[in-house]
Protein backbone atom coordinates (compact mmCIF):
# COMPACT_ATOMS: atom_id res chain seq x y z
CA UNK A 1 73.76 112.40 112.96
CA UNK A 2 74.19 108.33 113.66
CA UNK A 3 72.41 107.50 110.46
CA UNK A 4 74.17 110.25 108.63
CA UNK A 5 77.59 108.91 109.69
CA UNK A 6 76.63 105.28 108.88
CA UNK A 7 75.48 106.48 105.47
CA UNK A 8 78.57 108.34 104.82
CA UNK A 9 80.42 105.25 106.05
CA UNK A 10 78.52 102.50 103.68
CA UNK A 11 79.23 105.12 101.20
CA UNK A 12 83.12 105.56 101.46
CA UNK A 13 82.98 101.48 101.39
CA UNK A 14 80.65 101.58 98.29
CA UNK A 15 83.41 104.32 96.58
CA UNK A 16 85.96 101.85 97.17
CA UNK A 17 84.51 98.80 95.61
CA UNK A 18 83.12 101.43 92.60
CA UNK A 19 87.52 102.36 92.84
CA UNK A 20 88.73 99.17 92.22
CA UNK A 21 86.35 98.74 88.91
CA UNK A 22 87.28 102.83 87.78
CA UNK A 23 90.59 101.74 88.01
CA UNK A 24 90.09 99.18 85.26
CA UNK A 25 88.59 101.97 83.49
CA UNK A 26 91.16 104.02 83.68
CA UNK A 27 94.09 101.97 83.05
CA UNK A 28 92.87 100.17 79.73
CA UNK A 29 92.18 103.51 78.88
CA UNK A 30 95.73 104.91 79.56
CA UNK A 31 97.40 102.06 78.12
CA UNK A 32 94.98 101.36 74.89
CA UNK A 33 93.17 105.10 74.65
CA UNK A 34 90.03 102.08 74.24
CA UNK A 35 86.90 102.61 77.54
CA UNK A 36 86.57 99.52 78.09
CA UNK A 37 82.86 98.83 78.66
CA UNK A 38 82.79 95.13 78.88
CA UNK A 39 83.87 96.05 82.45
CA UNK A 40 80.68 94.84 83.72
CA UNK A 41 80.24 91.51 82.58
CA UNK A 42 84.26 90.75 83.09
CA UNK A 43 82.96 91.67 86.86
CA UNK A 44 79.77 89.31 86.59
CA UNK A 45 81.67 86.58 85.24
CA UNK A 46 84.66 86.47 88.01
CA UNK A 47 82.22 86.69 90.44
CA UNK A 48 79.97 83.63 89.19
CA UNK A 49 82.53 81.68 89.08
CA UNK A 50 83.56 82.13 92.71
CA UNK A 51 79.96 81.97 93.90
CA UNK A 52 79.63 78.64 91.83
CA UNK A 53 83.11 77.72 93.37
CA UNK A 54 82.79 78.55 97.01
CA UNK A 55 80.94 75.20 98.33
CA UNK A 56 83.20 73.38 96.59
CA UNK A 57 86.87 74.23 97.32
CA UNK A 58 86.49 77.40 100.13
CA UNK A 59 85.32 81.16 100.18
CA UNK A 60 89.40 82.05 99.52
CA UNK A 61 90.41 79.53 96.99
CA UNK A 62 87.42 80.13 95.14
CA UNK A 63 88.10 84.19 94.66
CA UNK A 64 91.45 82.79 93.76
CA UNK A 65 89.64 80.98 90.67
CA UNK A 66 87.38 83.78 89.69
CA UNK A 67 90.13 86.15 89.57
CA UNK A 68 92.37 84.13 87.48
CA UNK A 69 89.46 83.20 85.32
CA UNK A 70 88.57 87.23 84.65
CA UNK A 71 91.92 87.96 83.93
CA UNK A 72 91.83 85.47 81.33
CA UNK A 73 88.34 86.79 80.21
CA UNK A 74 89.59 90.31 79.82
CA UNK A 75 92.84 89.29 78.29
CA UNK A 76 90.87 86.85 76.07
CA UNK A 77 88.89 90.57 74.97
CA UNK A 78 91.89 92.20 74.83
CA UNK A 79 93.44 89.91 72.08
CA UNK A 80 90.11 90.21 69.97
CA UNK A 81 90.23 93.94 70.04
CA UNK A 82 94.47 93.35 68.82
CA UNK A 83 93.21 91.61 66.05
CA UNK A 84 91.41 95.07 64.92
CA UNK A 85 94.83 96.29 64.27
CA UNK A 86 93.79 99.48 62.17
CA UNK A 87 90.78 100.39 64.05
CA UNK A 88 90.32 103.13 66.07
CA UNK A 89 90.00 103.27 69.81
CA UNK A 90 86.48 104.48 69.40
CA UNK A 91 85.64 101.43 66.87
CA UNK A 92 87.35 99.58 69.57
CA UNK A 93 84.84 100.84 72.65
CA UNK A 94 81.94 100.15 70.46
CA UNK A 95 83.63 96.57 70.00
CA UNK A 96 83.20 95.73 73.89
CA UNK A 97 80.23 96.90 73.75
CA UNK A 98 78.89 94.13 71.64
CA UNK A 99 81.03 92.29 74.03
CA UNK A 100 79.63 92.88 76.95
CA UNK A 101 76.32 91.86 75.67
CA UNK A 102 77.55 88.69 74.35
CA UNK A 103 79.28 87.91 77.65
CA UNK A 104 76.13 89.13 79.85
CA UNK A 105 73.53 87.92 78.29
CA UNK A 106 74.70 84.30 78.18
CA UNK A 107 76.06 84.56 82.37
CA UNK A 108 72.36 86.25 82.76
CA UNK A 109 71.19 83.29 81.14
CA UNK A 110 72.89 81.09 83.48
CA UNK A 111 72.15 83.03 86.72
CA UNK A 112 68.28 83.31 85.88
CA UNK A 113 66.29 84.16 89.02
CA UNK A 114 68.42 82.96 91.50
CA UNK A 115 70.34 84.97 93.99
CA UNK A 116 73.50 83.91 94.34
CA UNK A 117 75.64 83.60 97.67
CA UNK A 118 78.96 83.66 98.14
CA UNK A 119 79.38 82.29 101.70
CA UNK A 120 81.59 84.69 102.71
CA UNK A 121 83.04 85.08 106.17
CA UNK A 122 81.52 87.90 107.26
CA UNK A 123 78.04 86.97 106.89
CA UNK A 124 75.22 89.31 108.00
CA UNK A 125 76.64 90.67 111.42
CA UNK A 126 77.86 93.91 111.98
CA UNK A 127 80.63 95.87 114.23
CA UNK A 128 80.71 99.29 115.96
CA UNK A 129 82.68 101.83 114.87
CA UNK A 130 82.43 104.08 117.41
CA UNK A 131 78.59 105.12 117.14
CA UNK A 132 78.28 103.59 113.84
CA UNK A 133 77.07 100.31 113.07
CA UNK A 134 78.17 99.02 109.84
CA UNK A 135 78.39 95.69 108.47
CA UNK A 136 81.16 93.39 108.69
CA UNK A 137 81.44 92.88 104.88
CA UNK A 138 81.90 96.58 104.42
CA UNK A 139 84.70 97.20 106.69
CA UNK A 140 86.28 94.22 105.22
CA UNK A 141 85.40 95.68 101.64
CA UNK A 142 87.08 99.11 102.90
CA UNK A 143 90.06 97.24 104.14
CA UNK A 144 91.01 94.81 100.85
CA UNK A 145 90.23 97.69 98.45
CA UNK A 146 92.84 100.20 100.34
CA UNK A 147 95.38 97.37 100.13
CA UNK A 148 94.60 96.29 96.66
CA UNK A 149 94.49 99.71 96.06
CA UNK A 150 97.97 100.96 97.45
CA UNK A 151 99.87 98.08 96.06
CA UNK A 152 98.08 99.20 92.35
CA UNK A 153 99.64 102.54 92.23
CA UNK A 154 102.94 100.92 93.95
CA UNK A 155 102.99 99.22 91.66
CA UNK A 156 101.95 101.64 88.62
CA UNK A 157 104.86 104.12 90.04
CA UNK A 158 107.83 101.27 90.51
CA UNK A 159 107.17 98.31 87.92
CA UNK A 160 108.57 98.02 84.84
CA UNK A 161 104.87 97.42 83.82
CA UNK A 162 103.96 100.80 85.82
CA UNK A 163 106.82 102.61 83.65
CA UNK A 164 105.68 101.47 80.79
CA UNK A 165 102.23 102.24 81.14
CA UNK A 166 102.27 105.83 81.99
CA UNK A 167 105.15 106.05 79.20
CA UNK A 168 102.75 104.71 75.95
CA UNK A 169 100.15 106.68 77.58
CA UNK A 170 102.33 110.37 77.50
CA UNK A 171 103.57 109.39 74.30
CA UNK A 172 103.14 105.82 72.52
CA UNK A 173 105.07 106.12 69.74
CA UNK A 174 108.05 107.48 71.45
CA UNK A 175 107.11 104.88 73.78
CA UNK A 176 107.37 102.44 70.75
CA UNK A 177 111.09 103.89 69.16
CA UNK A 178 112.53 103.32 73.14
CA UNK A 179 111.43 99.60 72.68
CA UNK A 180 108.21 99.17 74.63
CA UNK A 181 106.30 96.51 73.33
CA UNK A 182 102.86 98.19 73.30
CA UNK A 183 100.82 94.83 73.04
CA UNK A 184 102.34 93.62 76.28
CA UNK A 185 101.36 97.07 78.00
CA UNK A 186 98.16 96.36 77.33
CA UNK A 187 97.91 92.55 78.14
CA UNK A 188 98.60 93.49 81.32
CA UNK A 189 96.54 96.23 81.40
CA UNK A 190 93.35 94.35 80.81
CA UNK A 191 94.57 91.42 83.21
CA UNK A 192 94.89 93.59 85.98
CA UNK A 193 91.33 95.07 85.23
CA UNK A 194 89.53 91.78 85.15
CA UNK A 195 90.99 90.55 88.78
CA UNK A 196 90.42 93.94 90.59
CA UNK A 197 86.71 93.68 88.85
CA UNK A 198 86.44 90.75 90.34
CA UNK A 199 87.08 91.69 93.64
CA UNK A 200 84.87 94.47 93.14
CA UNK A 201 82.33 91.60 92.11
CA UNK A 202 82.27 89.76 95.49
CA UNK A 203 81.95 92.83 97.75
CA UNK A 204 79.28 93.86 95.61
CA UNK A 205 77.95 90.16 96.49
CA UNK A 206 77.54 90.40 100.00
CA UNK A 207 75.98 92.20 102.74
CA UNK A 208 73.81 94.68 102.83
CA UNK A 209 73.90 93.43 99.34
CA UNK A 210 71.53 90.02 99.29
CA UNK A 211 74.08 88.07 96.61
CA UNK A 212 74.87 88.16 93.36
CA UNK A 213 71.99 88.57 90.63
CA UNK A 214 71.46 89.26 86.90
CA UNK A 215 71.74 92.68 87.08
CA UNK A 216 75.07 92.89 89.12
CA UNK A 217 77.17 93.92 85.97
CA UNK A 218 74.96 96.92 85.67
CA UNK A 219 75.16 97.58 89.16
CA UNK A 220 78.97 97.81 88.42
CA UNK A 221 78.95 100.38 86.02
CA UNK A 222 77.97 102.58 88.28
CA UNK A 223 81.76 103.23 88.38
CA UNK A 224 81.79 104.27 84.94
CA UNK A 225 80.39 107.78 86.14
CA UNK A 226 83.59 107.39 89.02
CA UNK A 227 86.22 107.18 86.19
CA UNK A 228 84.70 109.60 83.94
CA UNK A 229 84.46 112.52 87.26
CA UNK A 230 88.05 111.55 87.89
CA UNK A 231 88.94 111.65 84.75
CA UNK A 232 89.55 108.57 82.41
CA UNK A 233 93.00 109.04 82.13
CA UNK A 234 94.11 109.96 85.89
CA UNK A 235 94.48 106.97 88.51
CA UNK A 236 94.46 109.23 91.55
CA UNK A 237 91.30 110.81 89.90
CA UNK A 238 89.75 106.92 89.77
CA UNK A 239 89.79 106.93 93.41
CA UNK A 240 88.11 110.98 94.12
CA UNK A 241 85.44 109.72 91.43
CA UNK A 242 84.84 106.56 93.06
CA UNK A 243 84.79 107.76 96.69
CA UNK A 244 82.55 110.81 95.31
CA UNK A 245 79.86 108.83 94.03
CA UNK A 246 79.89 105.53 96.16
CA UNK A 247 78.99 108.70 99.40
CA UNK A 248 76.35 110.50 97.00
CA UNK A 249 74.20 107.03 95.99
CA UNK A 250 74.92 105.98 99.36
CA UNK A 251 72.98 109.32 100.96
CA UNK A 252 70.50 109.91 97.86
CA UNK A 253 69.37 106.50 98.74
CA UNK A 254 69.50 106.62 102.37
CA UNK A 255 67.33 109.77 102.13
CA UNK A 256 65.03 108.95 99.53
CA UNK A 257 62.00 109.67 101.23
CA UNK A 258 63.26 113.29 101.39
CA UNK A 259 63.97 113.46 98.05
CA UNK A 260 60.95 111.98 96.68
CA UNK A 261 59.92 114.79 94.82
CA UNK A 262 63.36 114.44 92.86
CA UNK A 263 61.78 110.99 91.54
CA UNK A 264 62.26 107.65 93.01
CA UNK A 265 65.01 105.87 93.39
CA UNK A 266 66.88 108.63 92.82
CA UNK A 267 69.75 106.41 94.39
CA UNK A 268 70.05 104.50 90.70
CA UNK A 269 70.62 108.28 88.75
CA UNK A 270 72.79 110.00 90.94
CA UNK A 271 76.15 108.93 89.52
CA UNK A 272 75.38 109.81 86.74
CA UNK A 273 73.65 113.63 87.78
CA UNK A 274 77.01 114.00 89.34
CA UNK A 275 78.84 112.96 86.13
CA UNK A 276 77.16 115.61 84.26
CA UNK A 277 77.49 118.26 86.96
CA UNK A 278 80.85 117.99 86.37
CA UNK A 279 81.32 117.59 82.63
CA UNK A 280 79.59 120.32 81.89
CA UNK A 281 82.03 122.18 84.37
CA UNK A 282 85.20 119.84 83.47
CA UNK A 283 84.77 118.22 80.48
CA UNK A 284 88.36 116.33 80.92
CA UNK A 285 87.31 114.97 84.81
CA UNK A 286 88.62 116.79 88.08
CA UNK A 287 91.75 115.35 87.64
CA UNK A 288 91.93 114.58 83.80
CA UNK A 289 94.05 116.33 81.22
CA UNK A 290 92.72 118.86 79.83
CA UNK A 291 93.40 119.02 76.19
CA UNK A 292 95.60 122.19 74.43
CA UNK A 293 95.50 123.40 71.20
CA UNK A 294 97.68 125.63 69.49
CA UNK A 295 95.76 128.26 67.48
């Protein structure tokens, strides 16, 4: 039952990491109807910067950086995809798609081989949670992303921003006629996507995890499957999704060896098992709209 807890606990931290990126997901997607899936590199290249960054000018400072400079990345997409004025959001996915190529395979390019560190402060050890023994970094991870987390949907509820948001997304061209400025909605939208990926990106980074690699950004979309079980349009349904699958991989991968006739890793499928499980059940997400039609 130790290892099962400890699994169950890596997992919940896992979910909230995979959170933080399905809620980039899901509120480009509310405020632009557009699934973003450049997600991944914008992730990769916050977190390069601040592993590039770190020796330099400190662990804190440089998250500061890579945060700032994956807003501007994503805000930098998000004017592209403007330019497409009378294209539609689907065009517009298949857009960042070609985006997120051109963005990963030049930071691949860059990273190579190497692993990168980030020197954070929690290093390799661990602490006791009761019976459990679970790294630093993933208590830490558990504890930023409930913050960064809280002060998101404060801030989605209270801010003019917020407002604004769920407003275009009910109803944009009402939205529009009670003078919200639909551009701006989703400026923001995308800026505050690239600096929670980013985030995402450093816990990802460190322990268990050996450091940043190559194949980090597809590591991140692994919250893809999060935001589509919650339900692309539903914030609250960002964080079931993520929670759900960060505590399946975590115990499909934990108990591999019992699973082997499943295939191996099954760790690396799961998500997205569980994202068809549920499609196929509730196509809109478990907490999406579902669609009605007069007839």
């Amino acid at each position: 039952m130790t290892y099962f807890g400890e699994l169950v606990i890596n997992g919940i931290s896992l979910g909230c990491i995979y959170t933080l990126i399905a809620l980039g997901f899901v509120v480009i997607f509310k405020a632009t109807e557009v699934v973003n899936f450049a997600q991944g590199s914008v992730l990769l290249l916050g977190a390069y910067f601040v592993a590039r960054m770190h020796s330099d000018i400190g662990f804190v400072p440089a998250v500061l950086v890579g945060i700032a400079i994956a807003a501007v990345g994503a805000v930098v997409i998000e004017r592209v995809l403007s330019r497409a004025k009378f294209a539609d959001p689907i065009a517009l996915s298949i857009i960042t798609i070609g985006v997120d190529i051109l963005l990963a395979t030049e930071l691949t390019r860059r990273i190579g081989q190497q692993v990168l560190s980030f020197d954070d402060p929690w290093g390799n050890r661990t602490v006791d949670l009761g019976p459990f023994t679970v790294p630093e970094a993933r208590v830490a991870a558990m504890v930023v992303a409930a913050v960064l987390i809280a002060a998101f949907f404060v801030a989605f509820k209270y801010s003019t921003w917020g407002v604004a948001t769920r407003a275009t997304a009910e109803d944009f061209e009402a939205a529009e006629l009670m003078g919200i400025r639909r551009g701006r909605v989703s400026l923001v939208a995308w800026l505050v996507a690239g600096a929670l990926a980013t985030v995402a990106g450093v816990f990802l980074g460190t322990s268990p995890s050996p450091g940043l690699n190559n194949t980090s950004n597809l590591t991140a979309l692994n919250a893809f499957p999060a935001a589509v079980v919650g339900g692309l349009d539903s914030t609250g349904g960002a964080v079931a999704g993520g929670l759900l699958i960060g505590i399946v991989q975590s115990l499909t991968a934990g108990y591999n060896n019992h699973l082997s006739f499943l295939g191996s890793p099954l760790g690396d499928v799961s998500a997205y098992v569980v994202m068809l499980v549920v499609l196929l059940w509730r196509p809109s997400g478990l907490f999406g709209t579902r669609e009605m039609a007069r007839v």
